[in-house]
Protein backbone atom coordinates (compact mmCIF):
# COMPACT_ATOMS: atom_id res chain seq x y z
CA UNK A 1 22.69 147.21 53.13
CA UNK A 2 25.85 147.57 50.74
CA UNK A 3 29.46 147.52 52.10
CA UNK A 4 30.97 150.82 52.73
CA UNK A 5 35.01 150.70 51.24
CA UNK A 6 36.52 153.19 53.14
CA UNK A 7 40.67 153.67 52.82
CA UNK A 8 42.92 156.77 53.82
CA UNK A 9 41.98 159.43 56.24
CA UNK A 10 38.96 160.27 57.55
CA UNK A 11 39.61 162.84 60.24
CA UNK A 12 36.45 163.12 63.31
CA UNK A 13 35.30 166.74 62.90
CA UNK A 14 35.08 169.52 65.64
CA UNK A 15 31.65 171.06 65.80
CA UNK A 16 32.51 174.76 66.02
CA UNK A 17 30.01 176.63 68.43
CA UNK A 18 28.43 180.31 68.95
CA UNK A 19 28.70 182.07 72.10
CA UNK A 20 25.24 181.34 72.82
CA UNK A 21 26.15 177.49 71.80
CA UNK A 22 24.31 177.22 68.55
CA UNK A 23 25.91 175.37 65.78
CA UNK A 24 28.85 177.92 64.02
CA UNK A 25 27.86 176.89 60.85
CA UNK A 26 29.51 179.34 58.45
CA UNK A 27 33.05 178.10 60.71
CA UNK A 28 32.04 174.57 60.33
CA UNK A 29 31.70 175.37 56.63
CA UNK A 30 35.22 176.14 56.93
CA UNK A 31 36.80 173.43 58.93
CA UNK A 32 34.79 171.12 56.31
CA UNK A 33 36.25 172.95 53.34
CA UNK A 34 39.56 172.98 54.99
CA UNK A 35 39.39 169.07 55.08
CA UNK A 36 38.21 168.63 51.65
CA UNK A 37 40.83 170.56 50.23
CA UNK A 38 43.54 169.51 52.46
CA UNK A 39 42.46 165.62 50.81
CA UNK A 40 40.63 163.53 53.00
CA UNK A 41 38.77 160.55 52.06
CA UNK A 42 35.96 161.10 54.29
CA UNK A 43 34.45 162.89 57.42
CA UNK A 44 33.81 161.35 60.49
CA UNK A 45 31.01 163.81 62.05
CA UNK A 46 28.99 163.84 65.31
CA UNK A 47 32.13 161.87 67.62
CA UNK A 48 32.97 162.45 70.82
CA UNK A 49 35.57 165.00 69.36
CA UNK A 50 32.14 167.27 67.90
CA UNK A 51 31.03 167.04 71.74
CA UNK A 52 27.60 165.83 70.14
CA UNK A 53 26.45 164.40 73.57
CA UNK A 54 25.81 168.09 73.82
CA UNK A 55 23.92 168.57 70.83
CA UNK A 56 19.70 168.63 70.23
CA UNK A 57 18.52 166.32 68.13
CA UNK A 58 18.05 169.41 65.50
CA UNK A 59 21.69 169.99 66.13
CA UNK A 60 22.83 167.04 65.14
CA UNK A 61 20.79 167.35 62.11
CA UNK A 62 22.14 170.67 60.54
CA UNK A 63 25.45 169.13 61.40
CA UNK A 64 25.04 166.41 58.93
CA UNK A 65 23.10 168.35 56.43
CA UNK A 66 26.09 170.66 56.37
CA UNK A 67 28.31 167.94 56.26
CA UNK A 68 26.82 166.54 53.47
CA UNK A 69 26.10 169.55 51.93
CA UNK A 70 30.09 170.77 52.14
CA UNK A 71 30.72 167.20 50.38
CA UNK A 72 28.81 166.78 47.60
CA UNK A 73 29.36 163.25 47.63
CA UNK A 74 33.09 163.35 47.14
CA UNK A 75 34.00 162.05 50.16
CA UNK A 76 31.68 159.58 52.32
CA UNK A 77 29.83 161.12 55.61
CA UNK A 78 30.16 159.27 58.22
CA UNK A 79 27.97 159.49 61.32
CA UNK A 80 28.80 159.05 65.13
CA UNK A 81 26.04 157.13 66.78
CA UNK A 82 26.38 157.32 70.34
CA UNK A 83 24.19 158.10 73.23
CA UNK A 84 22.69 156.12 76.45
CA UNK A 85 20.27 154.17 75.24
CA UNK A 86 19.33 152.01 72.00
CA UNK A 87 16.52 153.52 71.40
CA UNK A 88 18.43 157.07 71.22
CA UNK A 89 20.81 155.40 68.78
CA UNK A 90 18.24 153.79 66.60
CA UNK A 91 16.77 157.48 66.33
CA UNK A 92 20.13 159.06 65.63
CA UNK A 93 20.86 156.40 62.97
CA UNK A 94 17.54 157.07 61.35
CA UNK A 95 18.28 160.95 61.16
CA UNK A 96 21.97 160.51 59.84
CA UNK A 97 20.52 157.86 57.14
CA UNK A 98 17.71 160.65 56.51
CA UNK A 99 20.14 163.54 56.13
CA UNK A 100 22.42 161.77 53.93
CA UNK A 101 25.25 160.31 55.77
CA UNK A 102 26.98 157.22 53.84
CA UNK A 103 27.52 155.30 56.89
CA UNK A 104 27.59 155.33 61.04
CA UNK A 105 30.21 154.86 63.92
CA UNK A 106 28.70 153.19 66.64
CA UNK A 107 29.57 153.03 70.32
CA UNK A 108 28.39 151.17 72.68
CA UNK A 109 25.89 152.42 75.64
CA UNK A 110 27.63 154.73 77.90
CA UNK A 111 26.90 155.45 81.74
CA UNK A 112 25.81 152.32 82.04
CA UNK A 113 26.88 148.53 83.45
CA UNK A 114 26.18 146.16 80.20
CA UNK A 115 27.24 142.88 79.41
CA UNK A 116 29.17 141.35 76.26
CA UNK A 117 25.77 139.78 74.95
CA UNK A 118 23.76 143.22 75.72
CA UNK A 119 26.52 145.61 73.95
CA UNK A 120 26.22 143.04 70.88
CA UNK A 121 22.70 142.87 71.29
CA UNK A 122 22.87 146.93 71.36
CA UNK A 123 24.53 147.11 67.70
CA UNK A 124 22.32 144.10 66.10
CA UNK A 125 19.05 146.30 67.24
CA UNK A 126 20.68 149.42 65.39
CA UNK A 127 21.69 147.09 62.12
CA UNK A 128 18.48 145.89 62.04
CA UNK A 129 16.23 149.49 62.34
CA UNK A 130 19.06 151.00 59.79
CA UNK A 131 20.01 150.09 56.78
CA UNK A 132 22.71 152.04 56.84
CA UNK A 133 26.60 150.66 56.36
CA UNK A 134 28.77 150.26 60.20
């Protein structure tokens, strides 16, 4: 796994919804573009800012294709990884490494009682299915 050097800003990105709450992509096109222009050193997709507890796993996929899309590798991606469970972050990492994102954001579990040695236990199991940067 190689180092990720991040400096500057790297603002967490709204996910823009449809009335019938589908991804808005053409408006998170926009907000993308918006960032981009406005010159941010990367974009912090999928936090608890997107609301991506809410989001389908296929959701969270066109998020980051989009995302990465949008970039074109100016700018790293990086990918929130947060959810209940290990096992739902290992699979989240594995879809943001698949789609492209340079790197991941994790959290610890949430809704749930867990000791220092399980939370650290939590992010060595995602290191270690992900070779992905934290």
């Amino acid at each position: 796994m190689s180092a990720l050097k991040l400096h500057g800003i790297i603002p967490p990105v709204v996910t823009p919804y449809t009335a019938d709450f589908e991804i808005d992509k053409a408006s998170l096109r926009r907000v993308i573009k918006h960032l981009l222009d406005g010159g941010v050193h990367g974009l912090f997709m999928l936090g608890s800012t997107s609301e991506c507890v809410f989001l389908s796993p296929r959701q969270r996929g066109e998020v980051l294709e989009i995302a990465v899309a949008e970039a074109k590798g100016k700018v790293p991606i990086l990918a929130g990884i947060l959810d209940t469970t290990t096992d739902h972050c290992i699979a989240h990492a594995r879809q943001a490494r698949e789609t492209g994102a340079d790197g991941m954001v994790l959290t610890a579990p949430y809704y749930t009682r867990t000791s220092q040695p399980e939370i650290v236990d939590h992010f060595a199991y995602i290191k270690e299915a992900v070779d992905l940067p934290i």
